[in-house]
N, C-alpha and C. Protein backbone atom coordinates (compact mmCIF):
# COMPACT_ATOMS: atom_id res chain seq x y z
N UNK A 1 -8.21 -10.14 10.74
CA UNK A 1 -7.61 -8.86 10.42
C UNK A 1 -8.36 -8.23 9.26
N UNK A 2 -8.09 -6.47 9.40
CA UNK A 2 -9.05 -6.57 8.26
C UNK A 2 -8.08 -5.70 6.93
N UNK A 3 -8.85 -5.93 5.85
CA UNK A 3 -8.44 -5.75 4.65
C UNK A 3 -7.85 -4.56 4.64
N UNK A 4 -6.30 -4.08 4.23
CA UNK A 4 -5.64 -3.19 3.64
C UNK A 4 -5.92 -2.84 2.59
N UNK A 5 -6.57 -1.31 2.66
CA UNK A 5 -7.58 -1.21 0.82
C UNK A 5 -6.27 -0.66 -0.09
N UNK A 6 -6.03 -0.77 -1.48
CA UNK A 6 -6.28 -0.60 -2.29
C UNK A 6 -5.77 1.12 -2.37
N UNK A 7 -6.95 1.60 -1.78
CA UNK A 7 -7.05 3.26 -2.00
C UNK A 7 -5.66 3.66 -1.32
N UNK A 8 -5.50 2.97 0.30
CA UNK A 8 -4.95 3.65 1.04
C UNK A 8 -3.39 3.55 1.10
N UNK A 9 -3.14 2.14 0.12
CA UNK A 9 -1.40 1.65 -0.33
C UNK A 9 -0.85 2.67 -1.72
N UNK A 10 -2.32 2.87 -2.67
CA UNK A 10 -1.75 3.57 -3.27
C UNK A 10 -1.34 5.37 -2.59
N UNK A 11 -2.27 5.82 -1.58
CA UNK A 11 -1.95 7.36 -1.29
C UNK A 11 -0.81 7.30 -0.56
N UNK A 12 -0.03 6.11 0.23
CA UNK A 12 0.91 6.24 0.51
C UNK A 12 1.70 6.12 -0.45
N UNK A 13 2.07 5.18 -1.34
CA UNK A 13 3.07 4.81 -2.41
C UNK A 13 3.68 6.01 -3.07
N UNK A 14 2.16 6.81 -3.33
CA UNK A 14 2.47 8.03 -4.61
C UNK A 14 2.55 8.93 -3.40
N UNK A 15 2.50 9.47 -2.31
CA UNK A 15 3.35 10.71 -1.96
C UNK A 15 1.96 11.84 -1.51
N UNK A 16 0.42 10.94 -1.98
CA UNK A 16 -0.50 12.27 -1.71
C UNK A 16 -0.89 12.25 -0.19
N UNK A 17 -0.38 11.27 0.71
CA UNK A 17 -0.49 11.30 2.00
C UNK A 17 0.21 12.11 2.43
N UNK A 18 1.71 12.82 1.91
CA UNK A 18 2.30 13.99 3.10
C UNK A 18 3.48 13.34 3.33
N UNK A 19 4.25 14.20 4.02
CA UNK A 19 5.69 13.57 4.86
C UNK A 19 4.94 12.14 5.75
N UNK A 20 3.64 12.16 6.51
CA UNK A 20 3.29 11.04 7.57
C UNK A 20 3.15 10.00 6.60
N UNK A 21 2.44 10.05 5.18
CA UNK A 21 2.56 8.79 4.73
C UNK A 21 3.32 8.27 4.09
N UNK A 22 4.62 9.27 3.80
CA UNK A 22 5.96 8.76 3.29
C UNK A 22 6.46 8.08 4.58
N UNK A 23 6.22 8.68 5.68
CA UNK A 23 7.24 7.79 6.71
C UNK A 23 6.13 6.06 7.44
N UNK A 24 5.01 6.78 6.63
CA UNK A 24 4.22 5.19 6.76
C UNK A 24 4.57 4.08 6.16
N UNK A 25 4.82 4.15 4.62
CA UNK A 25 5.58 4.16 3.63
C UNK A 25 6.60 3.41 3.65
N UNK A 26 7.64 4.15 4.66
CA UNK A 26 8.35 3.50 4.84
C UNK A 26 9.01 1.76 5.67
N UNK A 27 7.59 2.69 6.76
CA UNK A 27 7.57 1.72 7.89
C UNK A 27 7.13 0.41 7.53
N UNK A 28 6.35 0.58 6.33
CA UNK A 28 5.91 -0.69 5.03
C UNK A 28 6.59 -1.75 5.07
N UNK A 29 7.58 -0.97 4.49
CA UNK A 29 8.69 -1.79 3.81
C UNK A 29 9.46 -2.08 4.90
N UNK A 30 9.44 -1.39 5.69
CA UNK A 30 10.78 -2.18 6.92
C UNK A 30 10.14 -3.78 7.57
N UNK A 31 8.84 -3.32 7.60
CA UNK A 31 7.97 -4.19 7.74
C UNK A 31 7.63 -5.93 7.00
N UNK A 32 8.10 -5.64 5.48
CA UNK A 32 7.85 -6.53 4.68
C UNK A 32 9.14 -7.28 4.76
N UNK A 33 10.36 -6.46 5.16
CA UNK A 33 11.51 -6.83 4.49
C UNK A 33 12.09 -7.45 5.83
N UNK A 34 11.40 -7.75 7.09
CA UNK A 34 11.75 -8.17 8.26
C UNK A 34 10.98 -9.75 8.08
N UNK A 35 11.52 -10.56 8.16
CA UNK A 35 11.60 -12.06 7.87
C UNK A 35 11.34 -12.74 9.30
N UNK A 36 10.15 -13.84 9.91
CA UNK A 36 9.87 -14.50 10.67
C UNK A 36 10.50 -15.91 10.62
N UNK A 37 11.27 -16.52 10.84
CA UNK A 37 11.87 -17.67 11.26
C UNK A 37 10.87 -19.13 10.96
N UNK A 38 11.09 -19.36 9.90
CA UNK A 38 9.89 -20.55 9.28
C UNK A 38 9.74 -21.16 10.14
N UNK A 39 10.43 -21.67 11.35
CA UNK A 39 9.39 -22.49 12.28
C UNK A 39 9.07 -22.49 13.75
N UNK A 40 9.15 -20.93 13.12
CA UNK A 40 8.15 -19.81 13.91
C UNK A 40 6.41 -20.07 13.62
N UNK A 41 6.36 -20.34 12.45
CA UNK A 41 4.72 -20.16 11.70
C UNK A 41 4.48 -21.72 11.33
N UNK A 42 3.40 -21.97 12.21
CA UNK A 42 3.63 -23.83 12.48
C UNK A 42 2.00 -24.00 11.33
N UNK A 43 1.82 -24.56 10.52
CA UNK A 43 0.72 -25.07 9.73
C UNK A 43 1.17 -23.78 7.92
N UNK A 44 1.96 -23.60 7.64
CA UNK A 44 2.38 -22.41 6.85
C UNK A 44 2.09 -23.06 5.63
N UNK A 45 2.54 -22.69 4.23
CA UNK A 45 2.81 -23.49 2.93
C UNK A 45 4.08 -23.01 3.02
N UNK A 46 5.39 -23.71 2.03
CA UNK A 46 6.37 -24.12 2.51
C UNK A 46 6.59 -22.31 2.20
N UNK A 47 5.97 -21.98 0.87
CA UNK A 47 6.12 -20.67 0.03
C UNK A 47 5.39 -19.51 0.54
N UNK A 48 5.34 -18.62 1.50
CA UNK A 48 4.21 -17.48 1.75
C UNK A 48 5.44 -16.55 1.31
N UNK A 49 4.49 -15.58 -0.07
CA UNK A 49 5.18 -14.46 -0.10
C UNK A 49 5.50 -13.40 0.98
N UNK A 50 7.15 -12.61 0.90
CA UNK A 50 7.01 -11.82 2.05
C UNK A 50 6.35 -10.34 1.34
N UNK A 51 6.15 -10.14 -0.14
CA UNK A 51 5.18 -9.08 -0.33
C UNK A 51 6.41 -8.15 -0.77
N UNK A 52 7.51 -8.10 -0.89
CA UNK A 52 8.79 -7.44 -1.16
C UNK A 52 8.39 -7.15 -2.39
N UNK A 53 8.08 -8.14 -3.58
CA UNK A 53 7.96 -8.35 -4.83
C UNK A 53 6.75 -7.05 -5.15
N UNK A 54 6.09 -6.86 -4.35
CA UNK A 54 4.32 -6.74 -4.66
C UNK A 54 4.92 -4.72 -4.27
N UNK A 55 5.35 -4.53 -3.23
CA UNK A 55 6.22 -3.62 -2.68
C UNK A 55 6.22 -2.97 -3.56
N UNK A 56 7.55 -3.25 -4.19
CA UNK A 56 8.59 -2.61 -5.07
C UNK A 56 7.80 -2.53 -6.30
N UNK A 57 7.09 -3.44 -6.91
CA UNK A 57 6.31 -2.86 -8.49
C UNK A 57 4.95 -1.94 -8.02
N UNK A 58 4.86 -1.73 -6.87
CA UNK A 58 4.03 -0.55 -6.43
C UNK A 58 4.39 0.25 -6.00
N UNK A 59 5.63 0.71 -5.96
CA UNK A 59 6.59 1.53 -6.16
C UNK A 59 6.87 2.34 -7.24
N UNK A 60 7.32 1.38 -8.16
CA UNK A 60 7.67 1.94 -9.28
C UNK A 60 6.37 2.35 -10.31
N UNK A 61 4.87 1.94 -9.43
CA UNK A 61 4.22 2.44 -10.20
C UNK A 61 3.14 2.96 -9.72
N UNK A 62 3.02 4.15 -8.73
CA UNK A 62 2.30 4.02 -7.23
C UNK A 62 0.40 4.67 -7.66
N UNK A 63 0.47 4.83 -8.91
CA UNK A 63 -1.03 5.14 -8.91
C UNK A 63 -1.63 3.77 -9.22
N UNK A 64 -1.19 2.46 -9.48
CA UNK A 64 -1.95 1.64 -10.09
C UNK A 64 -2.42 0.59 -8.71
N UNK A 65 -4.09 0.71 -8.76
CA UNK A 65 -4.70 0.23 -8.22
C UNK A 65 -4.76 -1.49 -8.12
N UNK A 66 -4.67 -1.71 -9.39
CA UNK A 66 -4.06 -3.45 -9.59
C UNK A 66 -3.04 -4.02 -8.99
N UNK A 67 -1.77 -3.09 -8.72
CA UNK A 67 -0.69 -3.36 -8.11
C UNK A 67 -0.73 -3.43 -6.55
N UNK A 68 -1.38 -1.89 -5.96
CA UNK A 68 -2.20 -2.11 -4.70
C UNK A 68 -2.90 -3.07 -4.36
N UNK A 69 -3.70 -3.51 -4.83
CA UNK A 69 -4.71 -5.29 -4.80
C UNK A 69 -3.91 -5.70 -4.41
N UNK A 70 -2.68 -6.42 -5.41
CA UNK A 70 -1.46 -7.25 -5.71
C UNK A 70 -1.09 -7.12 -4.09
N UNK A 71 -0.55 -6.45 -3.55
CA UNK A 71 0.07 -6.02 -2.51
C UNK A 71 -0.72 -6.13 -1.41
N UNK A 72 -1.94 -5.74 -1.19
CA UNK A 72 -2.88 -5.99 -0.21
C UNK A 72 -3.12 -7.64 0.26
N UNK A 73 -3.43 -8.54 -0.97
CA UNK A 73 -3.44 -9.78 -1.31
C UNK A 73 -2.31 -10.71 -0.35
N UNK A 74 -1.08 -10.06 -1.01
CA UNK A 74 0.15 -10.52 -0.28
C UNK A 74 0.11 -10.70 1.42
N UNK A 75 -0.15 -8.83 1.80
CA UNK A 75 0.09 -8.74 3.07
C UNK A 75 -1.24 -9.51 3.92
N UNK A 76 -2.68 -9.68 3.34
CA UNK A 76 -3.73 -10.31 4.09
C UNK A 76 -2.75 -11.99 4.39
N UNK A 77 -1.95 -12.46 3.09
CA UNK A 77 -1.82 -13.69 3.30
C UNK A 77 -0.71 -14.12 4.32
N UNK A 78 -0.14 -13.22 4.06
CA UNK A 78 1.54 -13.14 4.79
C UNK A 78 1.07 -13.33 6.60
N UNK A 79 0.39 -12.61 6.57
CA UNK A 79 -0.31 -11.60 8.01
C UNK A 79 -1.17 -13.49 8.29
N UNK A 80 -1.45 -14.17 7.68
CA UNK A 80 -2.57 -15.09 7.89
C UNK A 80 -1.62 -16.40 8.58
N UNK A 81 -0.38 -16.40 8.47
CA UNK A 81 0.34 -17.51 8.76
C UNK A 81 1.86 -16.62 9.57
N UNK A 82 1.52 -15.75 9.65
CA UNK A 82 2.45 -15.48 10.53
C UNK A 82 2.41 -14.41 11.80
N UNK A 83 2.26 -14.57 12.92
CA UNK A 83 1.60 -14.30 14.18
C UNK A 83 2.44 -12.81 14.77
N UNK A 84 3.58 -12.41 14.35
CA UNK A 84 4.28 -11.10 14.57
C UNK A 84 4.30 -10.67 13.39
N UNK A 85 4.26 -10.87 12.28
CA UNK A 85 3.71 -9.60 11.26
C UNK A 85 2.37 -9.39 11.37
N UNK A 86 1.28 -10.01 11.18
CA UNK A 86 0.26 -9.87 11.76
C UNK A 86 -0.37 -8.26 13.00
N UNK A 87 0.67 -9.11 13.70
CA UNK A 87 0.30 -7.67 15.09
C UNK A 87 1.34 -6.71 14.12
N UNK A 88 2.29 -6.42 14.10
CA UNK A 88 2.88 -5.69 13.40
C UNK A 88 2.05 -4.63 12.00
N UNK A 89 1.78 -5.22 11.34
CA UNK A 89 0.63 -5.00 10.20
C UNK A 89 -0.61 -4.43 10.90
N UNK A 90 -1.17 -4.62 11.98
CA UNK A 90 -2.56 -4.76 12.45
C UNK A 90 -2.01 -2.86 12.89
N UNK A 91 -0.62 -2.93 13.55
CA UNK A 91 -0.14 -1.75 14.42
C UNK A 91 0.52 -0.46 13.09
N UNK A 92 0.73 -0.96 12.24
CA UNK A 92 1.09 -0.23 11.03
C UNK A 92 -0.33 0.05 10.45
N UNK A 93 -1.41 -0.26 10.90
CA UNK A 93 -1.93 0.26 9.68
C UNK A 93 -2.82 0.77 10.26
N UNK A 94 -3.06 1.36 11.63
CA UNK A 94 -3.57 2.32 12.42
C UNK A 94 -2.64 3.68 12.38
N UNK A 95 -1.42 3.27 12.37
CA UNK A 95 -0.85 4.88 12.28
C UNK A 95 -0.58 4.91 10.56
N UNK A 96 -0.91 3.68 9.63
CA UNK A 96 -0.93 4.57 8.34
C UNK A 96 -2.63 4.88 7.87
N UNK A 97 -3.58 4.95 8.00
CA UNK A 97 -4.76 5.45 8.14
C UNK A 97 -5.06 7.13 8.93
N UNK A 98 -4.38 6.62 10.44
CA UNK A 98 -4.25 8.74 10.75
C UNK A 98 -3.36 9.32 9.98
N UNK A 99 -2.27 8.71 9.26
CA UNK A 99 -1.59 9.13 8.22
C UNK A 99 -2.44 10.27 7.19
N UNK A 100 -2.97 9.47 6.63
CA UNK A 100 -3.76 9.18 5.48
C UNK A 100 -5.00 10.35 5.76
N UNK A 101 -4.99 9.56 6.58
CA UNK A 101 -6.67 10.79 7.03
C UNK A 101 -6.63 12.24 7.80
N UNK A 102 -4.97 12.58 8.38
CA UNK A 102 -4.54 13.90 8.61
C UNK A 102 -4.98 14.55 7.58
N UNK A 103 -4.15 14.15 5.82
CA UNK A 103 -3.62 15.33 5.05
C UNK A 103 -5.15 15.77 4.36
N UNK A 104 -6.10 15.07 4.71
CA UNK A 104 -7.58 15.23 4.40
C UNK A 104 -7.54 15.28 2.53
N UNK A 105 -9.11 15.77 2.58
CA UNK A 105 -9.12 15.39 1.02
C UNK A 105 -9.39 16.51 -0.08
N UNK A 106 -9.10 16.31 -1.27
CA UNK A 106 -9.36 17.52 -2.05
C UNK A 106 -8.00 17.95 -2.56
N UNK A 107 -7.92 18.62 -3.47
CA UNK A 107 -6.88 19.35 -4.65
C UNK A 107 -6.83 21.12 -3.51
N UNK A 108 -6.01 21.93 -4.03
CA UNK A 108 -6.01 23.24 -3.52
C UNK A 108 -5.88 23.84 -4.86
N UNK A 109 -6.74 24.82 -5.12
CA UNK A 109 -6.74 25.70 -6.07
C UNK A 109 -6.01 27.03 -5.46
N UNK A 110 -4.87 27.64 -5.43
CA UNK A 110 -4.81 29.10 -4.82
C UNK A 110 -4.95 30.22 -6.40
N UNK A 111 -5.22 30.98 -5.92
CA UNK A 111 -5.12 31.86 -7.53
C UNK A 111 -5.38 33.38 -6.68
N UNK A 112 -4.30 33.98 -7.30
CA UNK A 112 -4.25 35.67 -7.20
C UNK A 112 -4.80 36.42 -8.40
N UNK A 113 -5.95 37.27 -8.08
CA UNK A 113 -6.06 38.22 -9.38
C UNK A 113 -6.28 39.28 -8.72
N UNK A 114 -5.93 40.60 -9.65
CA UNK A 114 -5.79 41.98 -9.81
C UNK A 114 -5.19 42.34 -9.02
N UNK A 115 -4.31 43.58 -9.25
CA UNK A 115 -4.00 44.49 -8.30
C UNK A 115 -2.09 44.01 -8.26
N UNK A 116 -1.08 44.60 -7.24
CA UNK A 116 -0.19 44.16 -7.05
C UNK A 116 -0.21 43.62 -5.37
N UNK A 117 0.37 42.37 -4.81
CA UNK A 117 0.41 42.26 -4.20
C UNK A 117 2.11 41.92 -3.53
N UNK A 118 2.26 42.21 -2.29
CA UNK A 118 3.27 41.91 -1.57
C UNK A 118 3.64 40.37 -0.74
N UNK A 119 3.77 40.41 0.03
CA UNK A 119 3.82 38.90 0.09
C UNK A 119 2.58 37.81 0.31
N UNK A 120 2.58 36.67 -0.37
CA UNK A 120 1.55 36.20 -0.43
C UNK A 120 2.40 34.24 -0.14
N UNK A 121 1.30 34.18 0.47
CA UNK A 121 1.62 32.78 0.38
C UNK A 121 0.55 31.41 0.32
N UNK A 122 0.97 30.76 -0.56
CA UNK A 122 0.50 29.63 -1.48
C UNK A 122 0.61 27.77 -0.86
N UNK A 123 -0.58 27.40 -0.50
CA UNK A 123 -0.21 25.72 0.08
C UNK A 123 -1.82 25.74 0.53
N UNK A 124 -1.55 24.01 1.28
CA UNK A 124 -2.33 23.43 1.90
C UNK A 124 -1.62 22.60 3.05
N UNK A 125 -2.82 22.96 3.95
CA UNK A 125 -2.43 22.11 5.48
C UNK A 125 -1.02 22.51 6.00
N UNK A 126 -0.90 23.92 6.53
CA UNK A 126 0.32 24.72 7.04
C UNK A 126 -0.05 24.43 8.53
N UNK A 127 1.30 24.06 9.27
CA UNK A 127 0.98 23.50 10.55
C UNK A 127 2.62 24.19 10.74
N UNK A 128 2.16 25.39 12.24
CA UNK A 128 3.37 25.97 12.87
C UNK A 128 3.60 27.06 12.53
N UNK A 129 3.94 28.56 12.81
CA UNK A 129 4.40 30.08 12.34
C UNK A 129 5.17 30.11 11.32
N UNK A 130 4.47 31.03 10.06
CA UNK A 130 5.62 31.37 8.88
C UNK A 130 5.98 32.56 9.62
N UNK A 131 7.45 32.86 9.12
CA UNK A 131 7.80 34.25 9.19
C UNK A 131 8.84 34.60 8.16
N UNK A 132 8.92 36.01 8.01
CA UNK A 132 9.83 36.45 7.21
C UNK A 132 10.66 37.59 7.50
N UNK A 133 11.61 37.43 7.83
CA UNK A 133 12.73 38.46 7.86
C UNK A 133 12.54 39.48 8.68
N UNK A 134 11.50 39.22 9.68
CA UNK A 134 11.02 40.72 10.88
C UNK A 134 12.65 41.02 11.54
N UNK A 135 12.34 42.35 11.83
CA UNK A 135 13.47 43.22 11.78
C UNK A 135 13.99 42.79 13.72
């Protein structure tokens, strides 16, 4: 399996992935917090973190890249001795990557100068018809 970076636990954690990587996000944690039947996973150590721990302090602190490691670490090991998180993980982290890689990259600068203007509108990555109050 391959490595859960770092970059891509923290853009979900902190919120710069979008509504898709909040609900990736989520799917995380439903993920971590779903428990395999110890003898389900035959050659295991008695102790494999389920990554809950690693989770939640990357949570509460979602830009830190150390914590992401922390968490990546977990899920490579978790994923290494247990054969349905594994596929699970392998299937989460294809739809959190198009996540990730929808909301594309870059800051949005909008800025209005001179003149008066009437309605104007301000964002990034607008998907579907604005409207306003047509008669």
């Amino acid at each position: 399996m391959e490595v859960i970076t770092a970059e891509l636990l923290t853009a979900l954690a902190s919120g710069t992935a979008g509504a898709a990587g909040q609900q990736a996000w989520m799917s995380l944690r439903d993920l971590v917090r779903r428990r395999t039947e110890p003898d389900r996973v035959p050659g295991a150590p008695e102790e494999v973190p389920s990554g809950e721990e690693e989770l939640v302090a990357l949570d509460e602190q979602a830009e830190s890249t150390e914590r992401a490691r922390a968490l990546a670490r977990v899920l490579a090991l978790r994923a290494t001795y247990d054969d349905a998180f594994r596929d699970g993980l392998t299937a989460w982290r294809s739809t959190a990557e198009d996540a990730a890689a929808r909301t594309g990259a870059g800051d949005v600068d909008n800025r209005i100068t001179g003149g008066r203007q009437d309605t104007v509108i301000m964002g990034r990555d607008f998907h579907g018809p604005i409207t306003f109050n047509q008669p």
